[in-house]
PDB file of N, CA and C in Angstrom:
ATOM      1  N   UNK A   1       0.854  -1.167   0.000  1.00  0.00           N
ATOM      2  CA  UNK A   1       0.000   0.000   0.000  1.00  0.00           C
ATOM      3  C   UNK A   1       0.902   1.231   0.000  1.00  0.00           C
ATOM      4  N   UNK A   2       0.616   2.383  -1.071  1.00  0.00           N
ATOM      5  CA  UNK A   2       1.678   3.685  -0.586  1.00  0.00           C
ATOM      6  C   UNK A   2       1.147   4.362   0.202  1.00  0.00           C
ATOM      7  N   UNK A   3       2.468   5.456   0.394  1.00  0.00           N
ATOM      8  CA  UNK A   3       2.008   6.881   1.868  1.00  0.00           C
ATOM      9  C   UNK A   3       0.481   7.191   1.599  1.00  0.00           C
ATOM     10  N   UNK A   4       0.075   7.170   0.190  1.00  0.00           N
ATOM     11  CA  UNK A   4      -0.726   8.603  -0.132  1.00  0.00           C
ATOM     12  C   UNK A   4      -2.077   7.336  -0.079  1.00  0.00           C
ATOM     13  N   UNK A   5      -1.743   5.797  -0.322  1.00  0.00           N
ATOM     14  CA  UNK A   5      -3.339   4.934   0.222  1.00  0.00           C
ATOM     15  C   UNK A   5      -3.751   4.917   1.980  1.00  0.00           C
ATOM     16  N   UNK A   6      -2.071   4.724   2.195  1.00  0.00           N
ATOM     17  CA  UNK A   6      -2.271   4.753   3.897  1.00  0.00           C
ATOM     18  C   UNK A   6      -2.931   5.982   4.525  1.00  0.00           C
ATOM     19  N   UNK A   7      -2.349   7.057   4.205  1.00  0.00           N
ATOM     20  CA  UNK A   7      -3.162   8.312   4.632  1.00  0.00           C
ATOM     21  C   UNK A   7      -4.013   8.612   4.360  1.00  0.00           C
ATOM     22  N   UNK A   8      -4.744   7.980   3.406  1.00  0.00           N
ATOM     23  CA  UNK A   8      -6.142   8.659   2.771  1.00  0.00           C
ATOM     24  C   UNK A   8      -6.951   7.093   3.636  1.00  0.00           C
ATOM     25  N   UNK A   9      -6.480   6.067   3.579  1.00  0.00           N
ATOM     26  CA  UNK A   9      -7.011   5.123   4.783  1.00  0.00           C
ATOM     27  C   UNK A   9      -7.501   5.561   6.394  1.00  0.00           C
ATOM     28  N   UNK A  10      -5.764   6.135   6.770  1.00  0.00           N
ATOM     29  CA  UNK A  10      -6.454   6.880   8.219  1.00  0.00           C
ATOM     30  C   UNK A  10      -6.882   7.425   8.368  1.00  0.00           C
ATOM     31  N   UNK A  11      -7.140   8.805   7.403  1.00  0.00           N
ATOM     32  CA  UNK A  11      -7.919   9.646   7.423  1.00  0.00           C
ATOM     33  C   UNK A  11      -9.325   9.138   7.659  1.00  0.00           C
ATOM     34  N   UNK A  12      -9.733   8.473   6.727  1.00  0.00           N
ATOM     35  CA  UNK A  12     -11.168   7.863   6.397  1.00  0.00           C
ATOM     36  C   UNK A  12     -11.390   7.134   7.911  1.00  0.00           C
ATOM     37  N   UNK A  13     -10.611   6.315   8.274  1.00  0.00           N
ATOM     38  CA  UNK A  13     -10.811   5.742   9.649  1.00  0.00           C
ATOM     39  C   UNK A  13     -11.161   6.975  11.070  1.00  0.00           C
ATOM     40  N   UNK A  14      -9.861   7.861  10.859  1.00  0.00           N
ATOM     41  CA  UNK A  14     -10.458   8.823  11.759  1.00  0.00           C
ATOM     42  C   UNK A  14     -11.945   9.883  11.752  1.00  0.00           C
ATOM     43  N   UNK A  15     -11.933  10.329  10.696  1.00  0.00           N
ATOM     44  CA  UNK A  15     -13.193  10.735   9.945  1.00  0.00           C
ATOM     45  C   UNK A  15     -14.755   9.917  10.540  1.00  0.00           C
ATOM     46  N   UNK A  16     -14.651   8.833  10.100  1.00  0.00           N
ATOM     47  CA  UNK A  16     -15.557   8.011  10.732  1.00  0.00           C
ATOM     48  C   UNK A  16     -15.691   8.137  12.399  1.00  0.00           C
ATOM     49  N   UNK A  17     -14.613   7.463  12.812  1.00  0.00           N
ATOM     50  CA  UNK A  17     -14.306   7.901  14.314  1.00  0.00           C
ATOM     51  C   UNK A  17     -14.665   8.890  15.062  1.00  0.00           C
ATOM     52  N   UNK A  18     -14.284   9.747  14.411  1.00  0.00           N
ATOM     53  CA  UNK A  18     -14.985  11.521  14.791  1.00  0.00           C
ATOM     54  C   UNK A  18     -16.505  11.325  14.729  1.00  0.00           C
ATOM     55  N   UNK A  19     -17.055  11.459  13.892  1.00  0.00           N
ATOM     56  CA  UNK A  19     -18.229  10.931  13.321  1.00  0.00           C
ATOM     57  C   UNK A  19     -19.112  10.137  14.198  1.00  0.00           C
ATOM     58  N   UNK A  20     -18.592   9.276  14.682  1.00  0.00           N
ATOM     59  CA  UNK A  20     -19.494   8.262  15.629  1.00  0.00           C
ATOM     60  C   UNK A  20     -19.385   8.747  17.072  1.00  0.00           C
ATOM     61  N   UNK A  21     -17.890   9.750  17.616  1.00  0.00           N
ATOM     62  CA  UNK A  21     -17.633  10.230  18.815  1.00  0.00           C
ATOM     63  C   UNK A  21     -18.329  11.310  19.024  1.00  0.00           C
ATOM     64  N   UNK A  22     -19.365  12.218  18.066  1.00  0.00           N
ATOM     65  CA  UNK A  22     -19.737  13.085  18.254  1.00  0.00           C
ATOM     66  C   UNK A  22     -21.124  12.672  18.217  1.00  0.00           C
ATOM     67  N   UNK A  23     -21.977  11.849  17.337  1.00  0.00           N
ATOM     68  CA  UNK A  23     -22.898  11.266  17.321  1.00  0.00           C
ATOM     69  C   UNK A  23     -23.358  10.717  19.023  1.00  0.00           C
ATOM     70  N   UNK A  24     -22.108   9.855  19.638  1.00  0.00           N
ATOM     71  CA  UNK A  24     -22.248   9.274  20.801  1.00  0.00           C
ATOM     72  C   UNK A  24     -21.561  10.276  22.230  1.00  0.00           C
ATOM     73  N   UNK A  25     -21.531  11.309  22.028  1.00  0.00           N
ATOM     74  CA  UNK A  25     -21.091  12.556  23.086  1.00  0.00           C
ATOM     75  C   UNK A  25     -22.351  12.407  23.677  1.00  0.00           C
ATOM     76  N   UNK A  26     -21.355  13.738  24.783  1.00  0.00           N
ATOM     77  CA  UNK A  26     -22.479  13.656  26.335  1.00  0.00           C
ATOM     78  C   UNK A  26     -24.095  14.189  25.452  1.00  0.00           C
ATOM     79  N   UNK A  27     -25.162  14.123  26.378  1.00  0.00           N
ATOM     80  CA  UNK A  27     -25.862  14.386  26.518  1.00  0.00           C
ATOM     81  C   UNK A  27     -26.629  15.290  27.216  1.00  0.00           C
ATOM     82  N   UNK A  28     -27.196  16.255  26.710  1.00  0.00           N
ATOM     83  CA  UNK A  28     -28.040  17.263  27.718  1.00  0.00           C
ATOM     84  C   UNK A  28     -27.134  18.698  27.974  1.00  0.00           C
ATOM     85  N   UNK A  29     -25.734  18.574  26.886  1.00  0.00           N
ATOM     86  CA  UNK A  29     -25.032  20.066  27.386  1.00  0.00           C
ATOM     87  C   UNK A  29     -26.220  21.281  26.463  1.00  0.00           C
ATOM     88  N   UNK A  30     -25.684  22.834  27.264  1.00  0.00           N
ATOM     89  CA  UNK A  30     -26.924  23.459  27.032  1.00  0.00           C
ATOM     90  C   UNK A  30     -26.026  23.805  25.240  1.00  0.00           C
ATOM     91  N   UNK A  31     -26.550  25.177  24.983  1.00  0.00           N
ATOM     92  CA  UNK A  31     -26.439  25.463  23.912  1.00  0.00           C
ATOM     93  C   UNK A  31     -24.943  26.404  24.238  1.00  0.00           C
ATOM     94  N   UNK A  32     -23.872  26.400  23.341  1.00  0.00           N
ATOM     95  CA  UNK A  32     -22.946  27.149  23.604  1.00  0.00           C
ATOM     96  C   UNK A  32     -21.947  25.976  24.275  1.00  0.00           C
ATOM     97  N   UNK A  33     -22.177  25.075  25.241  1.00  0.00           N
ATOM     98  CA  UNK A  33     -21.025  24.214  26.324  1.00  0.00           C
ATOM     99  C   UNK A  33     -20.351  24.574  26.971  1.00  0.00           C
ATOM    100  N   UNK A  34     -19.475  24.399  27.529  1.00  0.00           N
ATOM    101  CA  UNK A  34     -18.853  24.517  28.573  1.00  0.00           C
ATOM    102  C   UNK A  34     -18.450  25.917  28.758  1.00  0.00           C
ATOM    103  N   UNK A  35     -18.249  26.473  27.911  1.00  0.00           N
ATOM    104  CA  UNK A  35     -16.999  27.521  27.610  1.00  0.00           C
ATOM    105  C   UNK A  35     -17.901  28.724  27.089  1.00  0.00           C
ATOM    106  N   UNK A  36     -19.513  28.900  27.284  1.00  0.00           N
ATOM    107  CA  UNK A  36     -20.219  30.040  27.112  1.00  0.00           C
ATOM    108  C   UNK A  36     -20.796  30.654  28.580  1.00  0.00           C
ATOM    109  N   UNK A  37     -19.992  31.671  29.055  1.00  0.00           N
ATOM    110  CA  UNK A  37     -19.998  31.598  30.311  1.00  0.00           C
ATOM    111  C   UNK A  37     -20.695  32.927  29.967  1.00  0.00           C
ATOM    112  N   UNK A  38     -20.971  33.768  31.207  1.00  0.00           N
ATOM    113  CA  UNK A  38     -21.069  35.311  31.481  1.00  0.00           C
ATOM    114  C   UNK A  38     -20.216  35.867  30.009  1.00  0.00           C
ATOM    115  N   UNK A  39     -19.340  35.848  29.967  1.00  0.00           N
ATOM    116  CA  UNK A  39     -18.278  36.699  29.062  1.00  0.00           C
ATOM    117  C   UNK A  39     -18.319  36.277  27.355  1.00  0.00           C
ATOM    118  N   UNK A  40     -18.629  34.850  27.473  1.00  0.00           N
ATOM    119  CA  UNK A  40     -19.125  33.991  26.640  1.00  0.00           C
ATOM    120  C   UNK A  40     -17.415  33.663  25.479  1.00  0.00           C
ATOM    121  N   UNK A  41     -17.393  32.871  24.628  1.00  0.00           N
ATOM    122  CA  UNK A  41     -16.146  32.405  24.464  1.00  0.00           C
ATOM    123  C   UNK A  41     -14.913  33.175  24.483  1.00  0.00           C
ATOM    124  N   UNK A  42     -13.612  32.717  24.159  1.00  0.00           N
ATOM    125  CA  UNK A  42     -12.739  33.330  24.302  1.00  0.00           C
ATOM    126  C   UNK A  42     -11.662  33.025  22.863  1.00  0.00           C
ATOM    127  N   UNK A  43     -12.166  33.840  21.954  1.00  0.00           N
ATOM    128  CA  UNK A  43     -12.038  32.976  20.499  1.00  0.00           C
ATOM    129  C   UNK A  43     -10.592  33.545  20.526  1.00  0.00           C
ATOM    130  N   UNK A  44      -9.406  32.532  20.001  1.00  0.00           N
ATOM    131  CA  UNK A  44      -8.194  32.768  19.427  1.00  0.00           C
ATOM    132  C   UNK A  44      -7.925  32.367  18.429  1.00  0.00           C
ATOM    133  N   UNK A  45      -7.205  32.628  17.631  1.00  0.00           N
ATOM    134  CA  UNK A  45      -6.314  32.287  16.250  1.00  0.00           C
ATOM    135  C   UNK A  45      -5.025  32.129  16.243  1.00  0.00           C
ATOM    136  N   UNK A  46      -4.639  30.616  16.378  1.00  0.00           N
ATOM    137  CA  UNK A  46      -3.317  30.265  16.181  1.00  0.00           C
ATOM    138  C   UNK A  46      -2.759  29.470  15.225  1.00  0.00           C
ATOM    139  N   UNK A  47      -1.687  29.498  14.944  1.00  0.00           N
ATOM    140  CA  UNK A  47      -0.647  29.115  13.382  1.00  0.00           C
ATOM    141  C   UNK A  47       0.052  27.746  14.220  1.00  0.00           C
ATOM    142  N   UNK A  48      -0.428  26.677  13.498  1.00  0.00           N
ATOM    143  CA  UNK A  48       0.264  25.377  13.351  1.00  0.00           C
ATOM    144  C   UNK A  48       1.335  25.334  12.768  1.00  0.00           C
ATOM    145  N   UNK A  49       2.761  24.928  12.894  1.00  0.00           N
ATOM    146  CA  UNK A  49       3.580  24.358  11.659  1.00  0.00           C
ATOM    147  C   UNK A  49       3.123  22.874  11.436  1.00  0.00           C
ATOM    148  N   UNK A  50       3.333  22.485  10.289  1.00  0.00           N
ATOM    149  CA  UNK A  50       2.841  21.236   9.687  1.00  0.00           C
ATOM    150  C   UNK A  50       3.894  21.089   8.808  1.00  0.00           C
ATOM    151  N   UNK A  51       4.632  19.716   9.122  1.00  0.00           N
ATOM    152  CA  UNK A  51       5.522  19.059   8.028  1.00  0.00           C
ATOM    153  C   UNK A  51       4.250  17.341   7.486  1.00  0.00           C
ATOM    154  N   UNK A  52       4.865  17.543   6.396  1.00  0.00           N
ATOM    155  CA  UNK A  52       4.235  16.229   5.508  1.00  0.00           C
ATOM    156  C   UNK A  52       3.392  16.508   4.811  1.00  0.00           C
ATOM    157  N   UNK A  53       2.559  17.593   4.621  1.00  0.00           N
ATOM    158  CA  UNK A  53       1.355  17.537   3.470  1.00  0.00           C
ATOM    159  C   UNK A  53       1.948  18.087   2.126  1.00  0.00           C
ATOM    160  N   UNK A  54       1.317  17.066   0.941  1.00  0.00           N
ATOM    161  CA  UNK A  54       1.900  17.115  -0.081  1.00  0.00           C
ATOM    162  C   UNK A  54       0.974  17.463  -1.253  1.00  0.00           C
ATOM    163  N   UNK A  55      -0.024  17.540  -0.547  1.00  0.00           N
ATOM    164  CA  UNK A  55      -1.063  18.233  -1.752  1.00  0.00           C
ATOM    165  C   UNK A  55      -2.688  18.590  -0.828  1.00  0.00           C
ATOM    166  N   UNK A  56      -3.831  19.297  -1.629  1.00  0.00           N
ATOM    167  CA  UNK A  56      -4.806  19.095  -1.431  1.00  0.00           C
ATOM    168  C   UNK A  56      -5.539  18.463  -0.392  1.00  0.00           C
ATOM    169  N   UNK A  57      -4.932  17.017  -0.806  1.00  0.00           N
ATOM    170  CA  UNK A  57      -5.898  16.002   0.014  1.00  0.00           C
ATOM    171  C   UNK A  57      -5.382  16.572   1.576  1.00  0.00           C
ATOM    172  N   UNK A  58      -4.368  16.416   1.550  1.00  0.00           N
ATOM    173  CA  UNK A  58      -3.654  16.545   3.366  1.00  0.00           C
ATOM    174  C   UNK A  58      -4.225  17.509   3.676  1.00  0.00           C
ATOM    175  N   UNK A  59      -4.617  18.752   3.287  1.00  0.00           N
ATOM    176  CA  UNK A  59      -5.134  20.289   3.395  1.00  0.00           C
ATOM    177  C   UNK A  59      -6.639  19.647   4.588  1.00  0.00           C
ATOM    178  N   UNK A  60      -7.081  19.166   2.942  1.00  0.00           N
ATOM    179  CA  UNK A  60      -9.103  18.485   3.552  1.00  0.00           C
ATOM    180  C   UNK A  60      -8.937  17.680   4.952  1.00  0.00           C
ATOM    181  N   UNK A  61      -7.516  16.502   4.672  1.00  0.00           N
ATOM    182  CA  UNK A  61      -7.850  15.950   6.157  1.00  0.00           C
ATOM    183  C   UNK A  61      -7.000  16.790   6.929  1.00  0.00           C
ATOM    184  N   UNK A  62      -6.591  17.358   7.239  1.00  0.00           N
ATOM    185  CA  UNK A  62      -6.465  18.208   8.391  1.00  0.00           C
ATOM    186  C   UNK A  62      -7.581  19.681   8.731  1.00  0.00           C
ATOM    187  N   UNK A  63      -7.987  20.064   7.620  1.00  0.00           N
ATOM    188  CA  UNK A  63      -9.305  20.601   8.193  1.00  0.00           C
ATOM    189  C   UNK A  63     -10.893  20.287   7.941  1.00  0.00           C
ATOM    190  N   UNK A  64     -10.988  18.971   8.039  1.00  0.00           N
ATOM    191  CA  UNK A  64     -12.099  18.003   8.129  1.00  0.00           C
ATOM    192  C   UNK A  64     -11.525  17.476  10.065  1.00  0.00           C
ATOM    193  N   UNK A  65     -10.412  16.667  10.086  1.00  0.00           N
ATOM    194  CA  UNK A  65     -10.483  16.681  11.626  1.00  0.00           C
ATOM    195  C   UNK A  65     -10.296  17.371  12.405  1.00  0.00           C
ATOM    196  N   UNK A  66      -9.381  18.343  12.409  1.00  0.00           N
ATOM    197  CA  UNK A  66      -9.091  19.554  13.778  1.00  0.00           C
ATOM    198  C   UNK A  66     -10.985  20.271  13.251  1.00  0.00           C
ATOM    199  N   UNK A  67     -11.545  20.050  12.341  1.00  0.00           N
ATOM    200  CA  UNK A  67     -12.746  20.789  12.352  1.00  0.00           C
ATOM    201  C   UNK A  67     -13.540  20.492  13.465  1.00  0.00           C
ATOM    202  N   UNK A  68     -13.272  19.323  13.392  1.00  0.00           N
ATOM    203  CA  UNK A  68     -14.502  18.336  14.018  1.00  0.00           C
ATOM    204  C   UNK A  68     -14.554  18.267  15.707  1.00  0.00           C
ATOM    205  N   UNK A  69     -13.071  19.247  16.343  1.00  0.00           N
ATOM    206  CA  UNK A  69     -13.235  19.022  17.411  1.00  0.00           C
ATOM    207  C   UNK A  69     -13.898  20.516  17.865  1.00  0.00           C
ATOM    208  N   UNK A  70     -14.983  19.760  19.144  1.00  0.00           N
ATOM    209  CA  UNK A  70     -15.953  20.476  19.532  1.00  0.00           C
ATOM    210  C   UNK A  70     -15.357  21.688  19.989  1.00  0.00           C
ATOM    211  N   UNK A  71     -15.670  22.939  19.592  1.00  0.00           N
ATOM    212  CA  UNK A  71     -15.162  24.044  19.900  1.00  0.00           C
ATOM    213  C   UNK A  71     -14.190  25.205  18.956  1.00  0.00           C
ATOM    214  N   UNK A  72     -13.700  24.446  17.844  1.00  0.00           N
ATOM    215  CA  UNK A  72     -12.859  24.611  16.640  1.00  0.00           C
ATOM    216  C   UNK A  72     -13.936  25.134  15.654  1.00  0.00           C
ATOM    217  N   UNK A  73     -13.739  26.724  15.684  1.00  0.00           N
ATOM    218  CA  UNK A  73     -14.643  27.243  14.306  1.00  0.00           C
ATOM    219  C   UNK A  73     -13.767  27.243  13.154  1.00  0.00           C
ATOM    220  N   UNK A  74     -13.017  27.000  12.711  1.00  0.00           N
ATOM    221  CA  UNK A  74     -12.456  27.623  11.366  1.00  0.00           C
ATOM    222  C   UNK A  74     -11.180  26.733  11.303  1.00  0.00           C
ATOM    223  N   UNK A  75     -10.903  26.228  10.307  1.00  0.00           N
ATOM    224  CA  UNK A  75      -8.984  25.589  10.134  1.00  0.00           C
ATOM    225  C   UNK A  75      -8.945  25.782   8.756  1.00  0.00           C
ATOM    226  N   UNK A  76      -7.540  26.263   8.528  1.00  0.00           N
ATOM    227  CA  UNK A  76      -7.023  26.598   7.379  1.00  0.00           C
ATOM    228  C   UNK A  76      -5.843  26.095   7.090  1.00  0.00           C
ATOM    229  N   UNK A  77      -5.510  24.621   6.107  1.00  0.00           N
ATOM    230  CA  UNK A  77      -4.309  24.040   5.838  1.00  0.00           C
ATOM    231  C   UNK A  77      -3.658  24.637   4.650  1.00  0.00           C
ATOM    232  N   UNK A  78      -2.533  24.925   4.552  1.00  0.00           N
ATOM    233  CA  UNK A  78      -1.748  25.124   3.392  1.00  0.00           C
ATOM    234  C   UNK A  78      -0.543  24.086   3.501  1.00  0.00           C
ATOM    235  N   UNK A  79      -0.407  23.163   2.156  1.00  0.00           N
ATOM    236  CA  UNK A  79       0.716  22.433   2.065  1.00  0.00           C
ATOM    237  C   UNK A  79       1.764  22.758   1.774  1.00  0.00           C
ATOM    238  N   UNK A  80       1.407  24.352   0.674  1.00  0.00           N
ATOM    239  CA  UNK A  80       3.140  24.783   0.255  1.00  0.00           C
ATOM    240  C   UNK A  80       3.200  25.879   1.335  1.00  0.00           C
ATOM    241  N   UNK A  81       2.329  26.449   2.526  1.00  0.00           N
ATOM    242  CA  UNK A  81       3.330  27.264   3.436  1.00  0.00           C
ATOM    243  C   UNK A  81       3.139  26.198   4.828  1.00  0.00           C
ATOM    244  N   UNK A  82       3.400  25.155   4.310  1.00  0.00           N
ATOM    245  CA  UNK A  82       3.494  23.994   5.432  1.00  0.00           C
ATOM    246  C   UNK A  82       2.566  24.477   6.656  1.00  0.00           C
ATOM    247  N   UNK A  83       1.739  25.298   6.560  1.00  0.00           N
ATOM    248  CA  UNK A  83       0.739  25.548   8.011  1.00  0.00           C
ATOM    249  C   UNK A  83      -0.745  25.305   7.972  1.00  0.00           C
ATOM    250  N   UNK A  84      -1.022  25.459   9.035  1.00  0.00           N
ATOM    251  CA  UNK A  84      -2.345  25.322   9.606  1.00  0.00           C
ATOM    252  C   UNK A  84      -2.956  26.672  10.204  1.00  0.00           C
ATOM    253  N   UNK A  85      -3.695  27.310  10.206  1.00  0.00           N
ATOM    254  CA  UNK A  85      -4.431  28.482  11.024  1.00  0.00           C
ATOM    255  C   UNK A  85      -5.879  27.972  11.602  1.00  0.00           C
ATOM    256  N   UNK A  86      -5.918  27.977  12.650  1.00  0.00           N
ATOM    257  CA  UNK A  86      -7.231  27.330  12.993  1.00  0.00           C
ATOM    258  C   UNK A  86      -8.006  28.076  14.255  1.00  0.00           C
ATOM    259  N   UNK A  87      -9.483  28.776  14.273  1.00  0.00           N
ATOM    260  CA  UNK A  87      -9.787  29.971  14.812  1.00  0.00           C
ATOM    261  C   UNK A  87     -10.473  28.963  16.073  1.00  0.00           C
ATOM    262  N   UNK A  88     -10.599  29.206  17.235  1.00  0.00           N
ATOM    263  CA  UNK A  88     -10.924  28.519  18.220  1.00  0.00           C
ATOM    264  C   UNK A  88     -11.608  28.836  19.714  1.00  0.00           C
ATOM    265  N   UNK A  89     -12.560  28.633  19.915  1.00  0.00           N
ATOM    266  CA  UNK A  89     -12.670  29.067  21.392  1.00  0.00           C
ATOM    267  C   UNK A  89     -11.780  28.526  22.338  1.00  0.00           C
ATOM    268  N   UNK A  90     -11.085  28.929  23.102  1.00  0.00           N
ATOM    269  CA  UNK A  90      -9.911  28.977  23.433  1.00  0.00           C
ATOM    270  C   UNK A  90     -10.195  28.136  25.393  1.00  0.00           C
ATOM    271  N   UNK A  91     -11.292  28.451  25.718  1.00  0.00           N
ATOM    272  CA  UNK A  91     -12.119  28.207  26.694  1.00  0.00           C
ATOM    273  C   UNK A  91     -12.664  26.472  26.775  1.00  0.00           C
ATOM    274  N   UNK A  92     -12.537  25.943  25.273  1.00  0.00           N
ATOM    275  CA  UNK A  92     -13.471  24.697  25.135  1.00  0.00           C
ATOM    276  C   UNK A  92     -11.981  23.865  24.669  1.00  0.00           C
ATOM    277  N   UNK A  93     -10.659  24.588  23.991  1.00  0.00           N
ATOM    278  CA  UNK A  93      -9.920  23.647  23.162  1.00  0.00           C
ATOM    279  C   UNK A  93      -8.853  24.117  23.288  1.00  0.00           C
ATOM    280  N   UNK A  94      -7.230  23.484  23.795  1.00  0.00           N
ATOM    281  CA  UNK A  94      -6.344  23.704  23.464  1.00  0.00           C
ATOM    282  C   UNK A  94      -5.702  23.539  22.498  1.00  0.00           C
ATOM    283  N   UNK A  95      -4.431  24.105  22.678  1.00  0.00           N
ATOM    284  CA  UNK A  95      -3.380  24.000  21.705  1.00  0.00           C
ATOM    285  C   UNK A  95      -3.009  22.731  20.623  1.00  0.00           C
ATOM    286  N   UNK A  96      -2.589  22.041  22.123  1.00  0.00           N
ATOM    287  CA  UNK A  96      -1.894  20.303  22.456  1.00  0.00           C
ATOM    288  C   UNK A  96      -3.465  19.286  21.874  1.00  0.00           C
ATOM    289  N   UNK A  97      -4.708  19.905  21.662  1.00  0.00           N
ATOM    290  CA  UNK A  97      -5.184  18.719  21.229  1.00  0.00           C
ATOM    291  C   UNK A  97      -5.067  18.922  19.951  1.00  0.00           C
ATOM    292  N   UNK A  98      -5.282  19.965  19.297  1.00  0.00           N
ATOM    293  CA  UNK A  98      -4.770  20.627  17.825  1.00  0.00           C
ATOM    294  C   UNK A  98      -4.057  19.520  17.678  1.00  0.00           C
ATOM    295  N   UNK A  99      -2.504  20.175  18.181  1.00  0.00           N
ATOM    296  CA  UNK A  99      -1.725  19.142  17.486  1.00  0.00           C
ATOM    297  C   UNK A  99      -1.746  17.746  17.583  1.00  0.00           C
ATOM    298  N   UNK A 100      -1.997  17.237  18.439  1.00  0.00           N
ATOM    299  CA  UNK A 100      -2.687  15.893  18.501  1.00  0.00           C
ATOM    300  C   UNK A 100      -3.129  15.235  17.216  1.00  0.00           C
ATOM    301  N   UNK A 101      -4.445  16.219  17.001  1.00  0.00           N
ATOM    302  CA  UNK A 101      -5.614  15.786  16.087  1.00  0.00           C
ATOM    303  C   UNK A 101      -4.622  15.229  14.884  1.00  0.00           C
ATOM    304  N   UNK A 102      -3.685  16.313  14.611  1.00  0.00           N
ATOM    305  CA  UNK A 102      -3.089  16.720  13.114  1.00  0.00           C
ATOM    306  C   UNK A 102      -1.877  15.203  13.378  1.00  0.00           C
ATOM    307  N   UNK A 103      -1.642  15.107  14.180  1.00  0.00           N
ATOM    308  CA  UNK A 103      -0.221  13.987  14.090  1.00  0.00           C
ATOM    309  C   UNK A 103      -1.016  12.977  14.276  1.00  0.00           C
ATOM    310  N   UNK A 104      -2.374  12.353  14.855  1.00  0.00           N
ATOM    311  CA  UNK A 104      -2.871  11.239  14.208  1.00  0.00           C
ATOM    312  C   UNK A 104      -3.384  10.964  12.963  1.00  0.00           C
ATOM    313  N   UNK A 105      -3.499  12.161  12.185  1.00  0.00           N
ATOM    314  CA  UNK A 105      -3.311  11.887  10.646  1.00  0.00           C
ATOM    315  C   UNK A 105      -1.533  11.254  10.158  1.00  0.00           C
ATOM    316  N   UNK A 106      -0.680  11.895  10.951  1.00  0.00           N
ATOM    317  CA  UNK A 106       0.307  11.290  10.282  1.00  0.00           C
ATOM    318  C   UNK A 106       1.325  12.047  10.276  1.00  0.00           C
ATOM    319  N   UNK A 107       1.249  13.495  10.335  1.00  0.00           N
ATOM    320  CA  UNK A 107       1.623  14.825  10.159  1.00  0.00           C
ATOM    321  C   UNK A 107       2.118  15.052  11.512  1.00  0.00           C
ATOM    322  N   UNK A 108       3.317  16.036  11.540  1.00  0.00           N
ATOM    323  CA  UNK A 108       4.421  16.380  12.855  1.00  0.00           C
ATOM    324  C   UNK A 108       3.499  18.003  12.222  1.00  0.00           C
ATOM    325  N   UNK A 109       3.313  18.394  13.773  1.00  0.00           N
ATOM    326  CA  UNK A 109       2.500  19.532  13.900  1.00  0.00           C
ATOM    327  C   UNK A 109       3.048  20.025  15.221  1.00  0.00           C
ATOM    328  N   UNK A 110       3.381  21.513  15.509  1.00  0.00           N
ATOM    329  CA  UNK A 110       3.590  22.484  16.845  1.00  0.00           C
ATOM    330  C   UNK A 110       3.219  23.800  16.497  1.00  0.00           C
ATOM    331  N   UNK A 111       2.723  24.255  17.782  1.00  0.00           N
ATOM    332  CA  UNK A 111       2.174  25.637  17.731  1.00  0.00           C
ATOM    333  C   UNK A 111       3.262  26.839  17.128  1.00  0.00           C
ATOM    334  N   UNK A 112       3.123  27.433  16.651  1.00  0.00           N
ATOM    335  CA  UNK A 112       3.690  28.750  16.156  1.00  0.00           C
ATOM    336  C   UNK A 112       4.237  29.436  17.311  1.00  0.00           C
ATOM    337  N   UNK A 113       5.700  30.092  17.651  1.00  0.00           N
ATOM    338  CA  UNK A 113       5.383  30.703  18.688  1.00  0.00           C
ATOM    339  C   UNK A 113       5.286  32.803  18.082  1.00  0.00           C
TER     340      UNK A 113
END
């Protein structure tokens, strides 16, 4: 199998995954979650570096999953400026799961400083 079946494999596996983890999440949170308080979110915008994406596709799965985590409004992959920009309530989602998300695709990912 090559890089570009394997990754478009995990992707699809995680994708799904996401998919069924959000389907099967808690129950009964109000509207807004955790992180809509008095002041109400605390939206930031931070720059990923991203080594390994080599076209398009890597772009979609990295902002199809960092999308998907609850609290993540906006991700923006570029393969030729090797980054990620991804807009976030800051209150509901860190940094460290960002990069997380992005290196179980496959991809070496750290925050911008």
């Amino acid at each position: 199998m090559s890089i570009f079946s394997r990754r478009t494999f995990a992707a699809a596996i995680l994708f799904a995954a996401a998919l069924a983890a959000v389907a099967c999440g808690p129950q009964g949170e109000t509207a807004g979650g955790s992180g809509a308080g008095a002041g109400g979110p605390v939206v930031k915008v931070s720059e990923f570096d991203v080594e390994g994406m080599t076209c398009g596709h890597c772009e979609r799965a990295i902002q199809t999953t960092v999308g998907m985590i609850e609290g993540v409004e906006t991700v923006q992959a570029s393969h030729t400026g090797k980054k990620a920009v991804v807009r976030y309530d800051a209150a509901r989602v860190k940094p460290e799961a960002i990069v997380a998300a992005i290196e179980k695709l496959g991809y070496t990912a750290k925050l911008r400083s």
